[in-house]
Protein backbone atom coordinates (compact mmCIF):
# COMPACT_ATOMS: atom_id res chain seq x y z
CA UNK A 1 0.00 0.00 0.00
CA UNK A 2 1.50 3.64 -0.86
CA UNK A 3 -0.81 6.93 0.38
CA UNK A 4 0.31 10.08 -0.49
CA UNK A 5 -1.30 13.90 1.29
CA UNK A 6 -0.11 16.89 1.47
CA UNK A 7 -1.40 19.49 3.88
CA UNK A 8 -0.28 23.98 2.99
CA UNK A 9 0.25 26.04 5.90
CA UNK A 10 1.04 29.82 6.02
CA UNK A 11 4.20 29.11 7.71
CA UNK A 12 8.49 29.05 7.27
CA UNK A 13 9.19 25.70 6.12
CA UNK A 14 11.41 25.19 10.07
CA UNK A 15 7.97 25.28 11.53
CA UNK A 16 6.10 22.52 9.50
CA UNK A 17 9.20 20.87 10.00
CA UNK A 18 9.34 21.19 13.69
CA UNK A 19 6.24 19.05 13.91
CA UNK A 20 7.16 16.36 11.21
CA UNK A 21 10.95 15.81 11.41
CA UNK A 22 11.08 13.48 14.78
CA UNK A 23 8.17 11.07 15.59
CA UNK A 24 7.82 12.50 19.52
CA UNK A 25 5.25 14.86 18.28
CA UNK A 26 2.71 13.05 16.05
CA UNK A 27 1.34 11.96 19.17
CA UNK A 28 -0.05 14.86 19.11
CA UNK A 29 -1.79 15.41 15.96
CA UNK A 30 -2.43 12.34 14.32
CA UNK A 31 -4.86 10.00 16.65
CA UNK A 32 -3.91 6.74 15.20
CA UNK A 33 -1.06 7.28 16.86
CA UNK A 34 -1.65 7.75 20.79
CA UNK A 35 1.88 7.14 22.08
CA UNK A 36 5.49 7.46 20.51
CA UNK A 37 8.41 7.02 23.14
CA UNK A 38 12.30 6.96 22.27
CA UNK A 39 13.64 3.70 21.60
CA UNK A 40 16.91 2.65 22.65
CA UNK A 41 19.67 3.03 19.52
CA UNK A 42 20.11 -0.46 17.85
CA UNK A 43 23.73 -1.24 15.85
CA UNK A 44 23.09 0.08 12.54
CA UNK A 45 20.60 2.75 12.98
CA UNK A 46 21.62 5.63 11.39
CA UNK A 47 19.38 8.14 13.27
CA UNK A 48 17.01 7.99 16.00
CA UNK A 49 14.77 5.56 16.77
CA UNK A 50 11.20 5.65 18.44
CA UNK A 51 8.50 3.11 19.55
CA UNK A 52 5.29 4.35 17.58
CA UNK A 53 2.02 3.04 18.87
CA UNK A 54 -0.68 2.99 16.08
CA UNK A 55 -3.93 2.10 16.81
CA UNK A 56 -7.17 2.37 14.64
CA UNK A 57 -11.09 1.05 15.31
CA UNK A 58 -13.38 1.00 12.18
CA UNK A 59 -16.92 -0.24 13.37
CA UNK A 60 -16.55 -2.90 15.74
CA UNK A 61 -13.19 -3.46 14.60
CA UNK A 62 -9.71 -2.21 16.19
CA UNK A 63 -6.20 -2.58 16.05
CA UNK A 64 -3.21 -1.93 17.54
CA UNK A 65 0.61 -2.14 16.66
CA UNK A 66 3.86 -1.31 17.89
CA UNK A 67 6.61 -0.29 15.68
CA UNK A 68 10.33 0.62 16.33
CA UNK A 69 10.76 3.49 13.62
CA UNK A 70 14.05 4.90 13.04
CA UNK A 71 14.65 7.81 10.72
CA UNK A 72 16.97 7.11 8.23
CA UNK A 73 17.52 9.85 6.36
CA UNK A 74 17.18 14.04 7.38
CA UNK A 75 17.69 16.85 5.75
CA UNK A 76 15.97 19.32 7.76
CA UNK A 77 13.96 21.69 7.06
CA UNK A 78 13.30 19.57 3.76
CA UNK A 79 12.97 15.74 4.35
CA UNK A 80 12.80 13.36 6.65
CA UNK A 81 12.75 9.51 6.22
CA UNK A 82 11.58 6.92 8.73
CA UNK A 83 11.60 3.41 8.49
CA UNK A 84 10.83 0.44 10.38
CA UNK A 85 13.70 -1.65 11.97
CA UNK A 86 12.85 -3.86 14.75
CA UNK A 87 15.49 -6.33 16.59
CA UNK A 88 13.58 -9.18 18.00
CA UNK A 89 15.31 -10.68 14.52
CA UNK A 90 11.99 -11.82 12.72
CA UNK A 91 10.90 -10.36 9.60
CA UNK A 92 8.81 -7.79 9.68
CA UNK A 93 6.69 -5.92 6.94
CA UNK A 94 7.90 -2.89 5.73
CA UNK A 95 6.74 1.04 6.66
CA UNK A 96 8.64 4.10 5.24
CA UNK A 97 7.20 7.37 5.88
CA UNK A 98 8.58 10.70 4.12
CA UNK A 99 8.09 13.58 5.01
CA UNK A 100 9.13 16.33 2.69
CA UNK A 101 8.77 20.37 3.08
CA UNK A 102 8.28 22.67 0.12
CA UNK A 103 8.01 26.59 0.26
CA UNK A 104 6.49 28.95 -2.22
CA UNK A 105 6.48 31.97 -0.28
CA UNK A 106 4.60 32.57 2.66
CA UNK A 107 3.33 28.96 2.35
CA UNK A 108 5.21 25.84 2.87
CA UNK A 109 3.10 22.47 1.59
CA UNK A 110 3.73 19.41 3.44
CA UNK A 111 3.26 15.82 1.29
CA UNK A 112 3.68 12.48 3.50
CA UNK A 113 4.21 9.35 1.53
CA UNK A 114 3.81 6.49 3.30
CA UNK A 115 4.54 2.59 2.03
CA UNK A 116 3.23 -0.52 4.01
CA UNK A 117 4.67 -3.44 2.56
CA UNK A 118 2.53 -5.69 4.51
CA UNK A 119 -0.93 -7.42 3.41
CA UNK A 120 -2.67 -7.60 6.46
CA UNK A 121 -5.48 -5.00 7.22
CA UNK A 122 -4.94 -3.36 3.80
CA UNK A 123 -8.38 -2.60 3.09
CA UNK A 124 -9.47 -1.15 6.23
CA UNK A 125 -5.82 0.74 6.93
CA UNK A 126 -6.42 2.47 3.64
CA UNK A 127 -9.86 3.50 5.16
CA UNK A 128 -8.59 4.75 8.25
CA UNK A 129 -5.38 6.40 7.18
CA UNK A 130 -7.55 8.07 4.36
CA UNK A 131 -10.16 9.23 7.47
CA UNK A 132 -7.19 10.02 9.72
CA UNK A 133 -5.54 12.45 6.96
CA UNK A 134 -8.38 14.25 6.60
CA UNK A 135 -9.01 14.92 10.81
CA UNK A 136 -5.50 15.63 11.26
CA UNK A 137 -4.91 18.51 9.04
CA UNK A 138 -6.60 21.28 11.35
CA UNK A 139 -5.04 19.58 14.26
CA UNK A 140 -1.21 20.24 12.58
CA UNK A 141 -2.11 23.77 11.22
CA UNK A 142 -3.09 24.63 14.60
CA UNK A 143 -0.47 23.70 16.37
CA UNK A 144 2.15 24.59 13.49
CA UNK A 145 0.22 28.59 14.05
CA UNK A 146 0.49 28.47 17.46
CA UNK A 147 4.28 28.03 17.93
């Protein structure tokens, strides 16, 4: 599965980034993901690393997961990479998120693409992550206005 948004804010392209470059914050403005929490460096990772907690209910249905996300790639205040590395040594399916910050002026446009390699829950994460994008756009441009 690959989603792409993008979210424009009248803001310097440093402040959009302040909210999307580490995963501490999406806590709180995305609500499929109540928790994120450092995780302890791993050999290998080549930037931070975080536990993400993701957890979604569609009807009667819910979910949670746990991923160890590590962002592999910055280049702040323009892109930022995260992708999943765990170290219980199983194979796990793949998530990359990028995050990458444009600026035409006094607006900067945000576009998140995010790949799940997996093929469990596809139909309804593509539901909820579509539902989610929408209800978290106010959320960031409010806290990206207020400071």
């Amino acid at each position: 599965m690959d989603l792409t948004a993008t979210l424009d804010a009248e803001c310097t392209p440093e402040a959009l980034f302040g909210w999307v470059g580490t995963l501490d914050t999406y806590d709180r403005w995305l609500e499929i993901v109540p928790r994120t929490e450092p995780a302890p460096a791993a050999p290998g990772d080549p930037g931070p690393a975080w536990f993400v907690t993701l957890r979604g209910r569609l009807g009667p249905l819910a979910r949670s997961k746990r991923l160890r996300m590590v962002r592999t790639s910055e280049q702040a205040p323009d892109r930022a990479v995260f992708e999943r590395r765990e170290t219980d040594g199983r194979e796990h399916s793949a998530w990359v998120l990028t995050a990458t910050v444009t600026n035409d002026g006094p607006t900067s446009t945000l576009t998140m693409d995010l790949h799940y390699g997996g093929s469990l829950w596809v139909p309804l994460l593509d539901r909820l992550l579509t539902n989610e994008i929408e209800a978290s756009r106010e959320r960031l441009r409010a806290l990206v206005a207020s400071g």
